[in-house]
Protein backbone atom coordinates (compact mmCIF):
# COMPACT_ATOMS: atom_id res chain seq x y z
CA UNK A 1 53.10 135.77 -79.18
CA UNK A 2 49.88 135.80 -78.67
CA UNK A 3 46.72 134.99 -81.21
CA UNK A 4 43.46 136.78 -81.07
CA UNK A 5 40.89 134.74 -80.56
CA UNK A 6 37.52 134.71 -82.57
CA UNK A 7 34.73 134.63 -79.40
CA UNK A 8 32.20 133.47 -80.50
CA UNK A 9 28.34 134.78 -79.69
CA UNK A 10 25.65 132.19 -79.19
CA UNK A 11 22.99 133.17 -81.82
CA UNK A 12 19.67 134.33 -80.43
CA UNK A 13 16.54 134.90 -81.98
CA UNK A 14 14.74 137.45 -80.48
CA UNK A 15 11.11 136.63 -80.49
CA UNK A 16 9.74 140.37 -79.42
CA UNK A 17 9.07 141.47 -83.51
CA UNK A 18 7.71 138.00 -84.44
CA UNK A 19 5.07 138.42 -81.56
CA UNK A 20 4.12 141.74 -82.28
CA UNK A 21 3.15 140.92 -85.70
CA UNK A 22 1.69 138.04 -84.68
CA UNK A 23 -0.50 139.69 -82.86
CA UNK A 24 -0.82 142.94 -85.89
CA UNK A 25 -2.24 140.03 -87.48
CA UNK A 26 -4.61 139.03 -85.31
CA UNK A 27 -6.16 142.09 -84.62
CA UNK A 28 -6.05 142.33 -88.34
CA UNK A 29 -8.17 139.25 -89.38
CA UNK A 30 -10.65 139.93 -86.21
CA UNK A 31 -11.25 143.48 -87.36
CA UNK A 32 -11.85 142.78 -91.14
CA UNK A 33 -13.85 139.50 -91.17
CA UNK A 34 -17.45 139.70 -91.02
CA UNK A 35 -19.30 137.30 -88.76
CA UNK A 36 -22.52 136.04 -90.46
CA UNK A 37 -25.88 135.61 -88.68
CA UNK A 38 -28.42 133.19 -90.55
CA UNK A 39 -32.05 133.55 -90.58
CA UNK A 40 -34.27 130.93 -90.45
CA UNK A 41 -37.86 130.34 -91.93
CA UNK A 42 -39.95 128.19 -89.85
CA UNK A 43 -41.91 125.65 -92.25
CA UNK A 44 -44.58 123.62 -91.44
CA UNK A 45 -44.75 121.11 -93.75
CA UNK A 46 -48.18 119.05 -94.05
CA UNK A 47 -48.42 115.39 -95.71
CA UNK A 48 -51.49 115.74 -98.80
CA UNK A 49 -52.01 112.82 -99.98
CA UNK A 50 -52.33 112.84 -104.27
CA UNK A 51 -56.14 113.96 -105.15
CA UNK A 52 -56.89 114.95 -101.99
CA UNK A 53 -58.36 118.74 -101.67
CA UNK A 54 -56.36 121.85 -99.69
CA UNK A 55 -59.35 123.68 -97.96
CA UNK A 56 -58.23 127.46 -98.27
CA UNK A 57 -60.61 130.08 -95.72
CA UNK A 58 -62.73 132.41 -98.14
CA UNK A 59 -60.94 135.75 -96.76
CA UNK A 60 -57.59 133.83 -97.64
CA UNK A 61 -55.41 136.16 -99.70
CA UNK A 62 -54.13 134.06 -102.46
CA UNK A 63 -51.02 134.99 -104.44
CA UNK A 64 -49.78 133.21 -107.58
CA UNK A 65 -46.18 133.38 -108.24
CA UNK A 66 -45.31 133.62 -111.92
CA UNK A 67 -41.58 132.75 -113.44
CA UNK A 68 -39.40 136.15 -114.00
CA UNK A 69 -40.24 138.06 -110.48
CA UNK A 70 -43.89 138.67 -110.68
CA UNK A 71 -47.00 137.57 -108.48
CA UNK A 72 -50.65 137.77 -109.76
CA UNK A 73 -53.42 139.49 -107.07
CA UNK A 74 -56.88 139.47 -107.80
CA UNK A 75 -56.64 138.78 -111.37
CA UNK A 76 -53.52 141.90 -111.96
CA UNK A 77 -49.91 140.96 -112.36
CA UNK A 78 -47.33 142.69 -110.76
CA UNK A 79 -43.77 143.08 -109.71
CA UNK A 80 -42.34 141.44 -106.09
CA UNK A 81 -40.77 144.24 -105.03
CA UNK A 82 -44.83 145.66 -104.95
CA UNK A 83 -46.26 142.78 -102.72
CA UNK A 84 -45.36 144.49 -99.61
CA UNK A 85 -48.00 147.41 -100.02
CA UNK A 86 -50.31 145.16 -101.95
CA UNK A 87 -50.30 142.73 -98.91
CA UNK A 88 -50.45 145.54 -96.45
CA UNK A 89 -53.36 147.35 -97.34
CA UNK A 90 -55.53 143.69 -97.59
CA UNK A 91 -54.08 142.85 -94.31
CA UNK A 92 -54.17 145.92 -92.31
CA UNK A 93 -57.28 145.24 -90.11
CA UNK A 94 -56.33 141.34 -89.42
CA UNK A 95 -52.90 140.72 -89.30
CA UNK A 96 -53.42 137.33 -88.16
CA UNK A 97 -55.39 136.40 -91.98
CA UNK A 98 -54.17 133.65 -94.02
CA UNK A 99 -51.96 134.16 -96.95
CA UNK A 100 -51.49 131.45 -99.62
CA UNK A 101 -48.83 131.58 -101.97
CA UNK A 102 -49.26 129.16 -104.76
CA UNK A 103 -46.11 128.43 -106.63
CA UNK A 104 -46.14 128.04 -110.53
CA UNK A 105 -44.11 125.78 -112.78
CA UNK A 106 -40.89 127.60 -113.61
CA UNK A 107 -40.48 129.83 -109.91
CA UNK A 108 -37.14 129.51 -108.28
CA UNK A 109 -36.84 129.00 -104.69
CA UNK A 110 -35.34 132.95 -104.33
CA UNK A 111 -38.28 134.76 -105.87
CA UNK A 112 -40.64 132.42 -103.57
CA UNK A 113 -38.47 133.88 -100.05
CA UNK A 114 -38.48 137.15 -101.69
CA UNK A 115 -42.38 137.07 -101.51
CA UNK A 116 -42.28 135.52 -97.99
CA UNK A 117 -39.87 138.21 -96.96
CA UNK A 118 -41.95 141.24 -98.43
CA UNK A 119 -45.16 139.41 -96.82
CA UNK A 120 -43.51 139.16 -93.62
CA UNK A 121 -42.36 142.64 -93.72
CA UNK A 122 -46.06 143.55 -94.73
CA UNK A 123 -47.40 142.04 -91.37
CA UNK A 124 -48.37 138.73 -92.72
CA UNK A 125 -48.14 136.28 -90.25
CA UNK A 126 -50.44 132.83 -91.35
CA UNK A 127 -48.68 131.74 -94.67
CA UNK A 128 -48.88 128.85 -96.19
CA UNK A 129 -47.03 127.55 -99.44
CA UNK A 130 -48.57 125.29 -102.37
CA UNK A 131 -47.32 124.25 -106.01
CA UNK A 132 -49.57 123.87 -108.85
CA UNK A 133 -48.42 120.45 -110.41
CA UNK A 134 -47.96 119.89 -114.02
CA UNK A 135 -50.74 117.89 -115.50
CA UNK A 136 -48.50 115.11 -116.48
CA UNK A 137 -46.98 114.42 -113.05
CA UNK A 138 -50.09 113.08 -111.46
């Protein structure tokens, strides 16, 4: 008499599916993410000593930042997003004039690269940051 025998198969894993979507996966994540550039603002900061006087160039345009998104130019208020063609048409024949922007109690460090930015994209090359400080700080 004779028995049957169980034969047994040595278990494989086949690795051909789990490489595939391996690799799905990859090409996935590569094609979806976003690869992020950074910009950077070149700032040359000077040392004042307290009391001592910033001499500004007559034909200096000076802009005053105000809190809430707004700049003051010759003596008129006005939004941000307007600086551009402010700046542009006082800068048109020297691009290489001096721009001040002085910084008011209150103005977040966004609206004050918003202004560089619109200044920058207005031509403005010379431009140089200052903050008014409160009278009881000195």
């Amino acid at each position: 008499m004779q028995f049957e025998r169980n034969v047994r198969f040595k278990k494989e894993i086949n690795l051909t599916p789990l490489i595939d979507v391996i690799f799905l996966l990859i090409v996935f994540f590569l094609l979806t993410s976003k690869f992020i550039t950074t910009e950077v603002i070149d700032l040359n900061l000077s040392e004042i000593k307290d009391g001592e006087a910033v001499l500004v160039d007559d034909e200096a345009v000076i802009i005053m930042l105000e809190y809430g998104g707004k700049f003051t130019l010759d003596k008129q208020s006005y939004k941000i997003r307007m600086l551009r063609d402010k700046i542009k048409g006082l800068i048109i024949n020297n691009k290489r004039k001096d721009v001040v922007i002085i910084n008011n109690e209150g103005v977040n460090v966004q609206e004050m690269v918003a202004a560089i930015d619109q200044i920058k994209a207005a031509g403005g090359v010379n431009i140089s940051l200052t903050q008014i400080l409160p009278e009881n700080s000195l």
